[in-house]
PDB file of N, CA and C in Angstrom:
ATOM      1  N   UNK A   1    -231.463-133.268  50.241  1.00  0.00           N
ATOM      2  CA  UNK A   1    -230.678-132.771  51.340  1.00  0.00           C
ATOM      3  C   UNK A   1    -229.332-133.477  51.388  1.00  0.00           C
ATOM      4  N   UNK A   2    -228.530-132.874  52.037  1.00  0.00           N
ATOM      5  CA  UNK A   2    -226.764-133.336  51.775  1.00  0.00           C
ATOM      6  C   UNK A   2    -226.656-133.658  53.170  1.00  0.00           C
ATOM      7  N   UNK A   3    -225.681-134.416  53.440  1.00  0.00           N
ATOM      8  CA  UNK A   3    -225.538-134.509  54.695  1.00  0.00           C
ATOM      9  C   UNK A   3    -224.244-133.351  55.020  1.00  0.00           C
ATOM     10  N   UNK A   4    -223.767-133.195  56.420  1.00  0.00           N
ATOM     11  CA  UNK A   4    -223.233-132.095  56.870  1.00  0.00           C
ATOM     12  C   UNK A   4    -221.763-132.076  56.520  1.00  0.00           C
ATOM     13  N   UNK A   5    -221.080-131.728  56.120  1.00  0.00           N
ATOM     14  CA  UNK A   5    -219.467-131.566  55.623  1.00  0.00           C
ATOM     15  C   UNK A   5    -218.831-132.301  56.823  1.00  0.00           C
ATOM     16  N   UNK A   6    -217.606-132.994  56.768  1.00  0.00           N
ATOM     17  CA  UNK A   6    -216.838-133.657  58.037  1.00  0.00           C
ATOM     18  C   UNK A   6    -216.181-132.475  58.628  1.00  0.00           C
ATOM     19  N   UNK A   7    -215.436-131.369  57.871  1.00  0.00           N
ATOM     20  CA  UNK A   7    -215.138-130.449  58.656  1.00  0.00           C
ATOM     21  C   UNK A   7    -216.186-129.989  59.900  1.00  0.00           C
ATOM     22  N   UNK A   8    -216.963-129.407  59.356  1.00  0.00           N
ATOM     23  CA  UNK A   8    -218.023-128.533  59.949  1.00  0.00           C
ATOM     24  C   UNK A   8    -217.817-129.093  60.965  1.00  0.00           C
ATOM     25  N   UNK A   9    -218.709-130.766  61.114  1.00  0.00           N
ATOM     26  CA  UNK A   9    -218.920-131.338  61.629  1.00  0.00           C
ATOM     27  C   UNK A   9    -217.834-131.322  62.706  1.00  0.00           C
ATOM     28  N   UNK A  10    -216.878-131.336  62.428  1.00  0.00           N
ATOM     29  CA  UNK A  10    -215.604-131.954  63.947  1.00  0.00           C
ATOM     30  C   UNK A  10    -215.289-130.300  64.181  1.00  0.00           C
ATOM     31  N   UNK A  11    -215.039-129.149  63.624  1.00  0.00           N
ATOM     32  CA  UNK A  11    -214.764-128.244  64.057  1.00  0.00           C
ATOM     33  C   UNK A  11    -216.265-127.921  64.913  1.00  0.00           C
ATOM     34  N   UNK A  12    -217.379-128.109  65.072  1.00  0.00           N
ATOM     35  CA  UNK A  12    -218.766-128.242  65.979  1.00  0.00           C
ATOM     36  C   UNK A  12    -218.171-128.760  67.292  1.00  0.00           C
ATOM     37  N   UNK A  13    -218.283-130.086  66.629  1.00  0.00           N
ATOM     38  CA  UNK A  13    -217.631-130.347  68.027  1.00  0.00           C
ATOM     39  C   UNK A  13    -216.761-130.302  68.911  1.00  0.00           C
ATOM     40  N   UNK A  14    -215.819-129.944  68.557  1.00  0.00           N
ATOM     41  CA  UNK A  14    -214.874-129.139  69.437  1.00  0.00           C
ATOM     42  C   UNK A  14    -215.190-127.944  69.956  1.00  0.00           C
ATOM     43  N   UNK A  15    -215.741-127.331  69.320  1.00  0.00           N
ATOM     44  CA  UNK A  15    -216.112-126.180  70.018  1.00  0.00           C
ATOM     45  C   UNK A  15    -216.723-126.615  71.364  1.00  0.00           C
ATOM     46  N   UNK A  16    -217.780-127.500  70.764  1.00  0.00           N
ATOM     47  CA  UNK A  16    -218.659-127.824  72.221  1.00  0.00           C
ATOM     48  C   UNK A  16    -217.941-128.205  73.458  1.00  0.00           C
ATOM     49  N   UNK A  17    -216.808-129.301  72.803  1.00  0.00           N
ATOM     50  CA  UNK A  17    -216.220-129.883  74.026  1.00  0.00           C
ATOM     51  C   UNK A  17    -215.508-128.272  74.484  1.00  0.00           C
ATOM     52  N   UNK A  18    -214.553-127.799  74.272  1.00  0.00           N
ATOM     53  CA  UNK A  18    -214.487-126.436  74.553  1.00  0.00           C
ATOM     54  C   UNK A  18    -215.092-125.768  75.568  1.00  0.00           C
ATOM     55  N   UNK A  19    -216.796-126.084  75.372  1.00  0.00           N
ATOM     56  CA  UNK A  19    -217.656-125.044  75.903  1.00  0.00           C
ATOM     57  C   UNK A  19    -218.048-125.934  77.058  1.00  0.00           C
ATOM     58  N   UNK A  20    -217.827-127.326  77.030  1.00  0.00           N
ATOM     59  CA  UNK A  20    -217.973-128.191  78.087  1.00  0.00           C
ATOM     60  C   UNK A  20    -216.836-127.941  79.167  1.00  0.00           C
ATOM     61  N   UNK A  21    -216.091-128.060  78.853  1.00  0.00           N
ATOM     62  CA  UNK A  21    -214.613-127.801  79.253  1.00  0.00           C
ATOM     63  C   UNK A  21    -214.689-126.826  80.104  1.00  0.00           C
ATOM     64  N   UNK A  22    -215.445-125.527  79.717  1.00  0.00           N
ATOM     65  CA  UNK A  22    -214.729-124.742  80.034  1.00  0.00           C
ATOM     66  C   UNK A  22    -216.039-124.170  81.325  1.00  0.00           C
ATOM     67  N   UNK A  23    -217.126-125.212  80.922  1.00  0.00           N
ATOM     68  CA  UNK A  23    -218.444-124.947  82.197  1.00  0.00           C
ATOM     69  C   UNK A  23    -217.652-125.814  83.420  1.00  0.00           C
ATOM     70  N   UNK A  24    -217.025-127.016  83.201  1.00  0.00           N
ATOM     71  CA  UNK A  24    -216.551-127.671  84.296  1.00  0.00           C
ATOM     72  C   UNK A  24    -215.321-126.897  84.755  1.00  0.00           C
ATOM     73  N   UNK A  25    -214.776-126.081  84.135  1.00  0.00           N
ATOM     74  CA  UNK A  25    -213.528-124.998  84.817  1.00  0.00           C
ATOM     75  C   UNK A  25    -214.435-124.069  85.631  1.00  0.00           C
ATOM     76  N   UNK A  26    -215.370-123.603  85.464  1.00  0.00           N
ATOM     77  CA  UNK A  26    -216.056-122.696  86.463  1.00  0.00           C
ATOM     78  C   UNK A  26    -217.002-123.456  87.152  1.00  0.00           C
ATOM     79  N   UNK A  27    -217.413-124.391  87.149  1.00  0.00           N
ATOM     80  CA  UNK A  27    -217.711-125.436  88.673  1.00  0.00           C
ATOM     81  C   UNK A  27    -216.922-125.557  89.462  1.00  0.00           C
ATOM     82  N   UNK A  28    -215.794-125.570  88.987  1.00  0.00           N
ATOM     83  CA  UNK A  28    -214.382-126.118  89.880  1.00  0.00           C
ATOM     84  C   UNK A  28    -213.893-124.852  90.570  1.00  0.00           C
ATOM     85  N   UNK A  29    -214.140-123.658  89.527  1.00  0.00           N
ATOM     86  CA  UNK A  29    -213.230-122.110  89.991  1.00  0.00           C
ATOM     87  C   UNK A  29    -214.476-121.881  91.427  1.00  0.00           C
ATOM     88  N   UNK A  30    -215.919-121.980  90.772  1.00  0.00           N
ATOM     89  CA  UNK A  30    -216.832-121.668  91.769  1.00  0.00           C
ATOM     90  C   UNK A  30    -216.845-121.992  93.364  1.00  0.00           C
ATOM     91  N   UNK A  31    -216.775-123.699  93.633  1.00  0.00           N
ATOM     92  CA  UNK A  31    -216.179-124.626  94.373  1.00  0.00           C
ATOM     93  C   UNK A  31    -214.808-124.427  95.559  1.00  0.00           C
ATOM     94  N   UNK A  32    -213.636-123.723  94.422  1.00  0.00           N
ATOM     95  CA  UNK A  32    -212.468-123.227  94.981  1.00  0.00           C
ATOM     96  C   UNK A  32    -212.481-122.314  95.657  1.00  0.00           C
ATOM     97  N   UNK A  33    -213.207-121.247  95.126  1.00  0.00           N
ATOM     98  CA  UNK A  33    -213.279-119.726  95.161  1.00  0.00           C
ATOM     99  C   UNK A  33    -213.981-119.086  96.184  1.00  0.00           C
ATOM    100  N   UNK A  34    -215.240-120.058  97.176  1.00  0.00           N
ATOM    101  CA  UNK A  34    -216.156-119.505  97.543  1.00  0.00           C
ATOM    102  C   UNK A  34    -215.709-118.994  99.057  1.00  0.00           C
ATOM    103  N   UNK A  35    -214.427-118.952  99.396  1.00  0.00           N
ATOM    104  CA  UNK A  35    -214.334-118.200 100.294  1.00  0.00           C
ATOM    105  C   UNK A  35    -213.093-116.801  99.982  1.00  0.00           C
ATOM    106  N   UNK A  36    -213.169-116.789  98.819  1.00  0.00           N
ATOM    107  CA  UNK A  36    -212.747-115.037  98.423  1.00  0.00           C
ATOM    108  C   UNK A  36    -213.631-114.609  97.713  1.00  0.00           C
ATOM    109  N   UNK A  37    -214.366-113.525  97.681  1.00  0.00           N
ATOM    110  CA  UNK A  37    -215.150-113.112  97.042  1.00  0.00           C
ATOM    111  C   UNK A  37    -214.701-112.537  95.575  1.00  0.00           C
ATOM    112  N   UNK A  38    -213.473-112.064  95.552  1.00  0.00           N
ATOM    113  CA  UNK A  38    -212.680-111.337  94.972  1.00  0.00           C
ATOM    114  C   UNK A  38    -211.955-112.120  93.439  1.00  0.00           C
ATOM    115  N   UNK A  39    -211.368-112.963  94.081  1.00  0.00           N
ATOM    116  CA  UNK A  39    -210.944-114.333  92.931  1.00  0.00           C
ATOM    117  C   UNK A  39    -212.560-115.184  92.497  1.00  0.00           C
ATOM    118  N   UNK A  40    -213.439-115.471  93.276  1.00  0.00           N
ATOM    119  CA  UNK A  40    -214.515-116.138  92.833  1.00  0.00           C
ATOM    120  C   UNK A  40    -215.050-115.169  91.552  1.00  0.00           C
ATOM    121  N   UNK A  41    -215.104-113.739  91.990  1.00  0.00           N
ATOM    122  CA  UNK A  41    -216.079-113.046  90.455  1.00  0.00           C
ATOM    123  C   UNK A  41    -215.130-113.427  89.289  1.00  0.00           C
ATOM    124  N   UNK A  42    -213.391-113.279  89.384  1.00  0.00           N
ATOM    125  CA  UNK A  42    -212.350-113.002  88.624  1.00  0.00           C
ATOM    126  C   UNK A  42    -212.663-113.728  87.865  1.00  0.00           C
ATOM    127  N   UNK A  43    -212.748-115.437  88.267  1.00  0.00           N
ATOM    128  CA  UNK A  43    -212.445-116.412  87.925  1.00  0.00           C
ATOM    129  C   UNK A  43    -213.662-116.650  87.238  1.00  0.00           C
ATOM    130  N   UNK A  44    -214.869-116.733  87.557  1.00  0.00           N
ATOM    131  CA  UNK A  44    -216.265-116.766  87.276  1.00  0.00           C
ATOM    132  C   UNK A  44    -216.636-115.535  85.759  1.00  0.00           C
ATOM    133  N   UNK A  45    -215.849-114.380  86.142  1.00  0.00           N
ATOM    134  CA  UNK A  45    -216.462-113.840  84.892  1.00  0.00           C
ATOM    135  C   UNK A  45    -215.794-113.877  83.417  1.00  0.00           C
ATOM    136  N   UNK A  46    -213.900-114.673  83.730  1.00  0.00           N
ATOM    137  CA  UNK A  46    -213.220-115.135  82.473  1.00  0.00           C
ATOM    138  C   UNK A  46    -213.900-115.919  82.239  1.00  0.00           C
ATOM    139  N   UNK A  47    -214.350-116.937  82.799  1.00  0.00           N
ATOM    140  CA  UNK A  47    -214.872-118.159  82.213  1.00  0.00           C
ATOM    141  C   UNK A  47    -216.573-118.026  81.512  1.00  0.00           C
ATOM    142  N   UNK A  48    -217.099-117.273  81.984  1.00  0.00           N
ATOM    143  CA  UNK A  48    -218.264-116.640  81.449  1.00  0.00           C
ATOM    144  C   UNK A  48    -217.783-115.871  80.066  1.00  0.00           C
ATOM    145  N   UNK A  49    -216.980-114.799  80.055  1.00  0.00           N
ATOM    146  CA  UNK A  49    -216.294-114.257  79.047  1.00  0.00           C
ATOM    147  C   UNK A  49    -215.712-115.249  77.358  1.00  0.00           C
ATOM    148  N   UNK A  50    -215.005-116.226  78.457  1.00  0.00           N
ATOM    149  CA  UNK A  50    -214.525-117.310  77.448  1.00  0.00           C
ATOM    150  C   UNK A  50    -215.369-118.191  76.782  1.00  0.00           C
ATOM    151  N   UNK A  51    -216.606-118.660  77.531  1.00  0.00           N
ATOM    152  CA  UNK A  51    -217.744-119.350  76.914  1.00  0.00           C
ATOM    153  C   UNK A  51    -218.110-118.262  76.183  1.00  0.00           C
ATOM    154  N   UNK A  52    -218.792-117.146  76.380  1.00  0.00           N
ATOM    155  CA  UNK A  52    -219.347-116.242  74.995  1.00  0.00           C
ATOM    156  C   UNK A  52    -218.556-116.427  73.933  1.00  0.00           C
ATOM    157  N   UNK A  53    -217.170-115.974  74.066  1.00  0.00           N
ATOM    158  CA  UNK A  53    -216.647-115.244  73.122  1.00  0.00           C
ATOM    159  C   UNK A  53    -216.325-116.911  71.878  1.00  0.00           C
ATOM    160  N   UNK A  54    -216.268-118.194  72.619  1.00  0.00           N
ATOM    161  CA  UNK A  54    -216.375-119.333  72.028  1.00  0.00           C
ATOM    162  C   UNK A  54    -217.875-119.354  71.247  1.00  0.00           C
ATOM    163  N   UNK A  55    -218.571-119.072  72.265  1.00  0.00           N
ATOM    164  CA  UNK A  55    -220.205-119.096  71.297  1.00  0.00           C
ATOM    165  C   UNK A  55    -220.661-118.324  70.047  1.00  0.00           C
ATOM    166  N   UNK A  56    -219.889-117.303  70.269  1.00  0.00           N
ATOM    167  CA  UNK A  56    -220.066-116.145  69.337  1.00  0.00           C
ATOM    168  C   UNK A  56    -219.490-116.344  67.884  1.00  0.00           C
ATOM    169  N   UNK A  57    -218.160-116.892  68.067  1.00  0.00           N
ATOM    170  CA  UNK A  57    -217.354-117.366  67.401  1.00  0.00           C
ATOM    171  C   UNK A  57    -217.990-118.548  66.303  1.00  0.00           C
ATOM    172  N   UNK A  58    -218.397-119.453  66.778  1.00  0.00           N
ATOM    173  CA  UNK A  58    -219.056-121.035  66.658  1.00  0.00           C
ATOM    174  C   UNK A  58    -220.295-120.266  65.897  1.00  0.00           C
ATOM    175  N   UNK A  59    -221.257-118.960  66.550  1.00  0.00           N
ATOM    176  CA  UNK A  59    -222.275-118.981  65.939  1.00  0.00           C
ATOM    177  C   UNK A  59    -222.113-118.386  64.435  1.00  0.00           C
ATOM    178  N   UNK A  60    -221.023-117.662  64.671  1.00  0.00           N
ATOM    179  CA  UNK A  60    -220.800-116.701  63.514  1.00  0.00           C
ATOM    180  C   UNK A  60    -220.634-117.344  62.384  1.00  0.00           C
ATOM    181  N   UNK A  61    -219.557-118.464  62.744  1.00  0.00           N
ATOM    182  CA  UNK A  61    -219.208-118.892  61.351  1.00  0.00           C
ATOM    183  C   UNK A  61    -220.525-119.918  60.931  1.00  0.00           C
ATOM    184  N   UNK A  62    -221.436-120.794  61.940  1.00  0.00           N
ATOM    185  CA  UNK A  62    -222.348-121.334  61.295  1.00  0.00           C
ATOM    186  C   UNK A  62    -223.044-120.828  60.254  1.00  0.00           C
ATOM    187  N   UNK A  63    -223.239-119.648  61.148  1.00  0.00           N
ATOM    188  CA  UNK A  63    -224.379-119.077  60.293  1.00  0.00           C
ATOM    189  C   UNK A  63    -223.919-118.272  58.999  1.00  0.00           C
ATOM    190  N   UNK A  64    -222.778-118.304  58.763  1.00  0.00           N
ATOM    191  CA  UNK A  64    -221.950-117.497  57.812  1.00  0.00           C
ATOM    192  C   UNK A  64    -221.691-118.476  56.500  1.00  0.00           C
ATOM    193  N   UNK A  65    -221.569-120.326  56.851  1.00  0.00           N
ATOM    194  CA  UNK A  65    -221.598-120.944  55.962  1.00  0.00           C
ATOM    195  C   UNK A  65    -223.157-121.155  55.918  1.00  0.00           C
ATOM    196  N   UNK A  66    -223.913-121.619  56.501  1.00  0.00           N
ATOM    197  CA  UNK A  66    -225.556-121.333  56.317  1.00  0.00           C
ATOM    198  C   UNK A  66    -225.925-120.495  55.179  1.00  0.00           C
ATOM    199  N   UNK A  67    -225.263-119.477  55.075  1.00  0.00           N
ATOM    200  CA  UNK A  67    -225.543-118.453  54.576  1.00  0.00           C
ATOM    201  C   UNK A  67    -225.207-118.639  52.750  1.00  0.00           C
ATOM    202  N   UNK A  68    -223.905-118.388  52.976  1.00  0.00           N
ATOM    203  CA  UNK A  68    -222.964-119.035  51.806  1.00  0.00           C
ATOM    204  C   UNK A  68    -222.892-120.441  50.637  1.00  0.00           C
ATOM    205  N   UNK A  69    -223.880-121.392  51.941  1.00  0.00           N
ATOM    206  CA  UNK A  69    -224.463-122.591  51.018  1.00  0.00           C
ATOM    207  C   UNK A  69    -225.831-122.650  50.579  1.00  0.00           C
ATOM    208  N   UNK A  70    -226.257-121.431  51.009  1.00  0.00           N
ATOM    209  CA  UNK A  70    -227.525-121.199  50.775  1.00  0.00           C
ATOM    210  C   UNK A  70    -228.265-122.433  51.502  1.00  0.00           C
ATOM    211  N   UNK A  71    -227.920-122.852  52.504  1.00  0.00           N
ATOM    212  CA  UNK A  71    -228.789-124.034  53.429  1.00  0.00           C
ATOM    213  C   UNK A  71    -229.783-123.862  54.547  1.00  0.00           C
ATOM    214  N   UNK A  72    -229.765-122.603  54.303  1.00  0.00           N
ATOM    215  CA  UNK A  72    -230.839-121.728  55.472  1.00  0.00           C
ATOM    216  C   UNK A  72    -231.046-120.666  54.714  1.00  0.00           C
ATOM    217  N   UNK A  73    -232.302-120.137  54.714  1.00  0.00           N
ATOM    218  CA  UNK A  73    -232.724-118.586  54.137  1.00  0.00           C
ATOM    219  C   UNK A  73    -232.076-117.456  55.401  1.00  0.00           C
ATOM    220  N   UNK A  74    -231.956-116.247  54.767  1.00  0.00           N
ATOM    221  CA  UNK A  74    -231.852-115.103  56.131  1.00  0.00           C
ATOM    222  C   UNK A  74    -232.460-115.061  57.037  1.00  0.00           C
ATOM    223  N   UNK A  75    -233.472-115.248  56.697  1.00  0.00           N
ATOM    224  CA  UNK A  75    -234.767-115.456  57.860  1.00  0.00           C
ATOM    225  C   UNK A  75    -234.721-116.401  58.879  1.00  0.00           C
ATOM    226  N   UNK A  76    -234.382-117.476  58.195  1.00  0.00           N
ATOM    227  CA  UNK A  76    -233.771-118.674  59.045  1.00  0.00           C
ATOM    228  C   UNK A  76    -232.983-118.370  60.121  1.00  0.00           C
ATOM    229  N   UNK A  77    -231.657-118.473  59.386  1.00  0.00           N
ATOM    230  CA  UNK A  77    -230.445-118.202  60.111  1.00  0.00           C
ATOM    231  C   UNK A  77    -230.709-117.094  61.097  1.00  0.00           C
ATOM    232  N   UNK A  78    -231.394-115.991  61.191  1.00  0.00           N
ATOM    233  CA  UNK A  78    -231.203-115.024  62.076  1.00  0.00           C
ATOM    234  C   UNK A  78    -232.323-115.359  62.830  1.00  0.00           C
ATOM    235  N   UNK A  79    -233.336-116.075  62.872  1.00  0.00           N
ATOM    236  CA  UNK A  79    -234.499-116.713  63.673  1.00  0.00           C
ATOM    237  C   UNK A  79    -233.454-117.492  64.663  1.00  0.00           C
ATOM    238  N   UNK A  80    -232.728-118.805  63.892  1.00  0.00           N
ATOM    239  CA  UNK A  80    -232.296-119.799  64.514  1.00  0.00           C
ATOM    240  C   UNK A  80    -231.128-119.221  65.532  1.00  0.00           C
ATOM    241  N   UNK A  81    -230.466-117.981  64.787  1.00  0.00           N
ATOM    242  CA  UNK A  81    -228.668-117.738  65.095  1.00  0.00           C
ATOM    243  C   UNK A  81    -229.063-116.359  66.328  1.00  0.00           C
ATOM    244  N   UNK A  82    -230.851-115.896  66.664  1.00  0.00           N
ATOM    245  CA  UNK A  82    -231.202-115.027  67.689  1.00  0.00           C
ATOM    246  C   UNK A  82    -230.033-113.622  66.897  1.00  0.00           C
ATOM    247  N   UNK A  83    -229.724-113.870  65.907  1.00  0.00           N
ATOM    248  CA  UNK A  83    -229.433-112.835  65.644  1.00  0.00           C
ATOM    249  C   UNK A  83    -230.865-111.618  64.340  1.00  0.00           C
ATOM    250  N   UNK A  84    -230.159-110.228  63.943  1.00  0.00           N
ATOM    251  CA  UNK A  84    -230.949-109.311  62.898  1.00  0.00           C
ATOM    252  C   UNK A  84    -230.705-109.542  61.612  1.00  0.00           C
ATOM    253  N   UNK A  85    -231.709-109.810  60.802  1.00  0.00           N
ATOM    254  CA  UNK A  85    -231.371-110.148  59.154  1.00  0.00           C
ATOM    255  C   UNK A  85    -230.456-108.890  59.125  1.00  0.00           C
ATOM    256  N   UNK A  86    -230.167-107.886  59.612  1.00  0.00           N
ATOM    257  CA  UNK A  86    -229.256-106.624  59.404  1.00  0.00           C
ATOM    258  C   UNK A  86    -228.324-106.750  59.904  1.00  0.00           C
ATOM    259  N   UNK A  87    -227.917-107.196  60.841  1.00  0.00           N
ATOM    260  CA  UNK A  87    -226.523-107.762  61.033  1.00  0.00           C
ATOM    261  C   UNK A  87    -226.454-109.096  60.260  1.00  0.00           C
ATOM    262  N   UNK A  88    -227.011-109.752  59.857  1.00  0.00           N
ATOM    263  CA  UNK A  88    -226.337-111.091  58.491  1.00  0.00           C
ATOM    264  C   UNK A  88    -226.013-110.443  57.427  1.00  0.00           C
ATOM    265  N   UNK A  89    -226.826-108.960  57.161  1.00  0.00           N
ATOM    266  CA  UNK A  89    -226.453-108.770  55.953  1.00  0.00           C
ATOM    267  C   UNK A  89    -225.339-108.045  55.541  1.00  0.00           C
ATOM    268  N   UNK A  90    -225.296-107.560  57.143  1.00  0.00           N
ATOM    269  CA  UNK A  90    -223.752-106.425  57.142  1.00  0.00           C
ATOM    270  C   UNK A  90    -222.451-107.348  56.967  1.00  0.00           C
ATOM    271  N   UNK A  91    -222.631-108.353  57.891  1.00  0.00           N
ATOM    272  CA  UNK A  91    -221.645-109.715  57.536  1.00  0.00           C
ATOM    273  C   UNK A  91    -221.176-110.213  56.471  1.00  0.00           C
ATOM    274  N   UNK A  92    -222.475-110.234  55.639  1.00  0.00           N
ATOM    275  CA  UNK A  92    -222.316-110.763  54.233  1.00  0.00           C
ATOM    276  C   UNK A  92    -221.688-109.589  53.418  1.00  0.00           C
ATOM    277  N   UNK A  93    -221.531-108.390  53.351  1.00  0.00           N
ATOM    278  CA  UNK A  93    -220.983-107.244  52.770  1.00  0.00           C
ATOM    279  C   UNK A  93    -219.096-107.422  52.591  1.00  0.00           C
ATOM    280  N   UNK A  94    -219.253-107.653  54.643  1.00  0.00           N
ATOM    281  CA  UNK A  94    -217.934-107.868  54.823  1.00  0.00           C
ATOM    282  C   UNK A  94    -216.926-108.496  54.068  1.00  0.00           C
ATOM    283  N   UNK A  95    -217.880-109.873  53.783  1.00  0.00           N
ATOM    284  CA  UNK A  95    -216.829-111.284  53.360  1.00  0.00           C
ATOM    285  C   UNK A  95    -216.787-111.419  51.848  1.00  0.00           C
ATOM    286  N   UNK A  96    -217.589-110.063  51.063  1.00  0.00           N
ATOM    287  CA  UNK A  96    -217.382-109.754  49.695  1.00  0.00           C
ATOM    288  C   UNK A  96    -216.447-108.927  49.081  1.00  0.00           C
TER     289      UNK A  96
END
């Protein structure tokens, strides 16, 4: 077994802090917000929006080098990544 690339590794974590970041921006929006109903969803559903679209992002490419280093089987990766060996494989089409 290899240990994990330094890239990987610090581009991971940033993401996370990111995703930390961006849960304590909607504690704070939540907190602010709770007497407009109107700005509370606004604010509440970018930041919901922005965490996915960070997660999605983060998961994609894991599982895309996973894939590529052959360090996880399909099976794996789409067990672990809650994603369809049919969408990994459509992915993998893509990036050929």
């Amino acid at each position: 077994m290899s240990a994990v690339p330094d890239q990987t590794a610090d581009d991971v974590r940033e993401r996370l802090e990111r995703i930390r970041d961006l849960a304590q921006h909607g504690l704070s929006a939540d907190q602010l917000h709770m007497r407009d109903d109107r700005e509370w969803y606004r604010s509440l559903l970018r930041v919901f929006g922005d965490i996915r679209e960070e997660c999605v992002t983060a998961g994609r490419k894991l599982a895309d080098e996973a894939d590529e280093g052959r360090i996880l089987s399909p099976s794996q990766i789409a067990e672990a990544g809650r994603i369809s060996r049919a969408a990994l494989y459509k992915r993998r089409e893509g990036r050929e």
